[in-house]
Protein backbone atom coordinates (compact mmCIF):
# COMPACT_ATOMS: atom_id res chain seq x y z
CA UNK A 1 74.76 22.81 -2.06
CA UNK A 2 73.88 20.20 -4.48
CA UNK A 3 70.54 20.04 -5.79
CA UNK A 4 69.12 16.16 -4.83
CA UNK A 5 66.60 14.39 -8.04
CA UNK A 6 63.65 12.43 -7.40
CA UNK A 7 61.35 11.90 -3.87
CA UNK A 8 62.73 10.87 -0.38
CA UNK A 9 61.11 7.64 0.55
CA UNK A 10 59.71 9.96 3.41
CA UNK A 11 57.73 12.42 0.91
CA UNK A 12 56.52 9.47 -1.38
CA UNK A 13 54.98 7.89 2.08
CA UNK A 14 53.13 10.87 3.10
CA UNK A 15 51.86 10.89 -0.42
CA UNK A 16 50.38 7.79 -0.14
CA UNK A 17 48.74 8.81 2.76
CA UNK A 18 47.32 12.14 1.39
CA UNK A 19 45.92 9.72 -1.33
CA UNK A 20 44.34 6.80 0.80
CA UNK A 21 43.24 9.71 3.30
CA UNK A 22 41.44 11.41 0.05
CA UNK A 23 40.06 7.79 -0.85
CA UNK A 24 38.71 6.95 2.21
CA UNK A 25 36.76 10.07 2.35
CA UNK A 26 35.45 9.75 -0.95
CA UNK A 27 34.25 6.40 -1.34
CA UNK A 28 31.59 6.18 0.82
CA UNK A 29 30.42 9.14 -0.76
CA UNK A 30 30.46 7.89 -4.18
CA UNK A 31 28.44 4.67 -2.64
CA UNK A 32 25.69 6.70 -1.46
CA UNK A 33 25.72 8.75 -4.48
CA UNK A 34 25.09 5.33 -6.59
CA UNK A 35 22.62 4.03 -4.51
CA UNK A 36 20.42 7.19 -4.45
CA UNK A 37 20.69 7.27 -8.29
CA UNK A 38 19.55 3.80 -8.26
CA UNK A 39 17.00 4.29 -5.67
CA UNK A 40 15.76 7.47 -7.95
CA UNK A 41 15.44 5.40 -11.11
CA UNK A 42 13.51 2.51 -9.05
CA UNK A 43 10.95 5.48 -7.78
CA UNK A 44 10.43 7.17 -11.85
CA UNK A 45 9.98 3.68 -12.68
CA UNK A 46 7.43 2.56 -10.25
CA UNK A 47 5.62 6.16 -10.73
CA UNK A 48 5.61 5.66 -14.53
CA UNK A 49 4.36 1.93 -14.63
CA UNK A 50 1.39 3.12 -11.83
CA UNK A 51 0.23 5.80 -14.07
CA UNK A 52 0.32 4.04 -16.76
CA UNK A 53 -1.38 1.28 -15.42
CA UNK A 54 -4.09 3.71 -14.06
CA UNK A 55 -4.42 5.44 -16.67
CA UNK A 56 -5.26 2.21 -19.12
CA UNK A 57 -7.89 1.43 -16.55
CA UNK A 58 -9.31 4.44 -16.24
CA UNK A 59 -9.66 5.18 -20.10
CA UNK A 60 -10.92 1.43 -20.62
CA UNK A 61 -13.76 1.65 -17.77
CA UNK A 62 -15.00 5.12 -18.39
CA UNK A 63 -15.26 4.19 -22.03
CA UNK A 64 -16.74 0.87 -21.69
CA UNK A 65 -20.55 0.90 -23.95
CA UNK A 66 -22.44 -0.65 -21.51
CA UNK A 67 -23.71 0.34 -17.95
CA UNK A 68 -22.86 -2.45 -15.26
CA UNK A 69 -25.43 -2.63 -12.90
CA UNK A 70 -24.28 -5.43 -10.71
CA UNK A 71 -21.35 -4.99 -8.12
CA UNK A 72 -17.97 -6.21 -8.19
CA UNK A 73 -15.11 -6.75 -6.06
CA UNK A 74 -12.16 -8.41 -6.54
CA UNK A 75 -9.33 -8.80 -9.23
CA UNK A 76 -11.00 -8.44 -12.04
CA UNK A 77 -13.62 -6.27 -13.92
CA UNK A 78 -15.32 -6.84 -17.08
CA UNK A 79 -16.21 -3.70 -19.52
CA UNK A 80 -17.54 -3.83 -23.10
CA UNK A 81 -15.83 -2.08 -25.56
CA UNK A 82 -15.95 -2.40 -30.12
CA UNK A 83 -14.12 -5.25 -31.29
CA UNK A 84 -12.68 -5.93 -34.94
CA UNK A 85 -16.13 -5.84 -36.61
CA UNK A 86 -17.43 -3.14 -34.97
CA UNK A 87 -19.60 -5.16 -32.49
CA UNK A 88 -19.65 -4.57 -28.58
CA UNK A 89 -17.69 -7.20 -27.33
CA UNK A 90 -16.38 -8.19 -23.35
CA UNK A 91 -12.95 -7.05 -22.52
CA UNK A 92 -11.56 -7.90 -19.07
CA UNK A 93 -9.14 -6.11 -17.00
CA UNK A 94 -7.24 -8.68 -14.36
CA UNK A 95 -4.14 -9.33 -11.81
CA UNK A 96 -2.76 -12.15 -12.94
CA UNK A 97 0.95 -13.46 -11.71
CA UNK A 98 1.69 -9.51 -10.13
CA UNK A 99 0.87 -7.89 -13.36
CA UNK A 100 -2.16 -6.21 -14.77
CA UNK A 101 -3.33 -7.75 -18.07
CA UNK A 102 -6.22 -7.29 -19.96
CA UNK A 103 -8.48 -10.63 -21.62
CA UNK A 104 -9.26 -9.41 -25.09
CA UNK A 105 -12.64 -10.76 -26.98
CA UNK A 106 -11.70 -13.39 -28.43
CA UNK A 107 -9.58 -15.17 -25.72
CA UNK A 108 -6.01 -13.60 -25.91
CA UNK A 109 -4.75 -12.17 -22.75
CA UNK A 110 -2.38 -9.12 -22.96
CA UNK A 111 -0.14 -7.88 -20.25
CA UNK A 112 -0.44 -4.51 -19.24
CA UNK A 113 1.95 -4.08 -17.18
CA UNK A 114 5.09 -6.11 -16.21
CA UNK A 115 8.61 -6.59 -17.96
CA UNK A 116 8.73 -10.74 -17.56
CA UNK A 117 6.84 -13.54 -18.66
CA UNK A 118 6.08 -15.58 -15.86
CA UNK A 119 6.15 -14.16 -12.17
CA UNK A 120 9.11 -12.80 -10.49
CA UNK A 121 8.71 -9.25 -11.09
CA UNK A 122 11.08 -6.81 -10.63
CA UNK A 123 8.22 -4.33 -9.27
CA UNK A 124 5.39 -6.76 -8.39
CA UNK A 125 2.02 -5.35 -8.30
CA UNK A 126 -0.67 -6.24 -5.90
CA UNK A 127 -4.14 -5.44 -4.99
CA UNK A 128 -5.31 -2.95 -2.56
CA UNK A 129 -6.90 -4.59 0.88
CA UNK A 130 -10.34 -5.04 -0.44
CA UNK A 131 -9.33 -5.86 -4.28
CA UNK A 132 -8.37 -4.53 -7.23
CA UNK A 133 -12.04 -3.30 -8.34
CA UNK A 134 -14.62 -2.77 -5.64
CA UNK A 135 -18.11 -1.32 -7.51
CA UNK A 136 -21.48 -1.06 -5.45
CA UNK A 137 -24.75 -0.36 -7.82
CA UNK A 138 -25.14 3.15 -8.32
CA UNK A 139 -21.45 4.08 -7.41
CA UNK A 140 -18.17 4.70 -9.55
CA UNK A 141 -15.42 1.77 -9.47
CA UNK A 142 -12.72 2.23 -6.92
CA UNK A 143 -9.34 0.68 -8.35
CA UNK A 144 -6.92 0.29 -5.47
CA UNK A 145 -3.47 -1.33 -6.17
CA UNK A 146 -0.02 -1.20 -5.04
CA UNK A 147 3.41 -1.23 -6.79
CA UNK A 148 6.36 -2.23 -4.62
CA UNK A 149 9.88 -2.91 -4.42
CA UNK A 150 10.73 -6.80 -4.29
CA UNK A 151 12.07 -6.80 -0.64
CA UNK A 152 10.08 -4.42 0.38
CA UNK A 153 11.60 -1.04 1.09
CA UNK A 154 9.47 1.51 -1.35
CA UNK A 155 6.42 1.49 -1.76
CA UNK A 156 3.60 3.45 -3.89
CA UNK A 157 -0.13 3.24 -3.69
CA UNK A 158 -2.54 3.61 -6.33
CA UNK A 159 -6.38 4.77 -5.65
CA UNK A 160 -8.86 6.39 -8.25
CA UNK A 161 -13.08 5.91 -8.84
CA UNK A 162 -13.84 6.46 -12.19
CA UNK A 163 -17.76 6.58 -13.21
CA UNK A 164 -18.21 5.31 -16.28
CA UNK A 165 -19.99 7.31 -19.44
CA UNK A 166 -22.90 5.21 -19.68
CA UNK A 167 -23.94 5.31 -16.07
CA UNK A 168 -23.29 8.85 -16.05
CA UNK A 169 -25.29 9.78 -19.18
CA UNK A 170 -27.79 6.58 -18.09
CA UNK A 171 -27.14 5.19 -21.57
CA UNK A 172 -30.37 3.21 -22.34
CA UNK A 173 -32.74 5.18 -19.87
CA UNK A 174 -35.14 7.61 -20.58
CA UNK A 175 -34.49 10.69 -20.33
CA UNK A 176 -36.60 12.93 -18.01
């Protein structure tokens, strides 16, 4: 018997099809496997730019130097804080163009939150359903907002009240 060298055409065939078989198996896996990695990073991103943005607020408004005694609703909410010279000055906290940004004393306006100048966010943020800040005398200010993917699919709400220092020590009142 002589010994034959190299592949039939037949063997290198089913090869092939062992291969593409293999391939076709795999593929679709590897899809999902990318999309769920990039749907993962999309969720630690949105989860990381809410806290952040919550936690500015929060830190800003339970800080702030003076008590606000009237009520507020809407996008934006002023709180006093020390400016340059050491002098209580306004600071406000807004949504402007689907990013938070805060209006510093003197006029400049600083984003908070966002990644573009302009609008067209990749995560656009938005208000809750009655505002961003929603205060009643006497109460702690609700911050509702909501972080969410550009067409739509995810999702995250933000909620928190926060009672600031000088309504809860009644800064300026007598004490009884």
């Amino acid at each position: 018997m002589k010994k034959r060298k190299g592949f039939l055409l037949l063997e290198a065939l089913t090869a092939l099809l062992l291969l593409s078989a293999l391939a076709i198996s795999v593929f679709p896996l590897a899809g999902r496997m990318a999309g769920a990695s990039f749907l993962g990073s999309l969720r630690a991103e949105m989860g990381e730019t809410g806290l952040f943005a919550m936690d500015f607020m929060t830190e800003k408004i339970r800080n702030s130097m003076n008590p606000s005694a009237s009520p507020v609703s809407g996008d934006r909410f002023t709180y006093y804080a020390k400016n340059a010279c050491g002098d209580p000055a306004p600071y406000e906290l807004m949504l402007n163009q689907e990013k938070i940004k805060v209006e510093l004393y003197n006029g400049l306006v600083q984003p908070v939150t966002g990644e573009k100048s302009g609008s067209g966010e990749r995560i656009p943020l938005s208000a809750g359903e009655e505002g961003l800040f929603r205060r009643q005398p006497g109460r702690p200010v609700h911050i509702s907002f909501i972080l969410s993917q550009k067409d739509g699919e995810e999702s995250i709400v933000y909620e928190t009240s926060i009672l600031p220092y000088a309504d809860f020590y009644r800064k300026g009142q007598a004490y009884e």
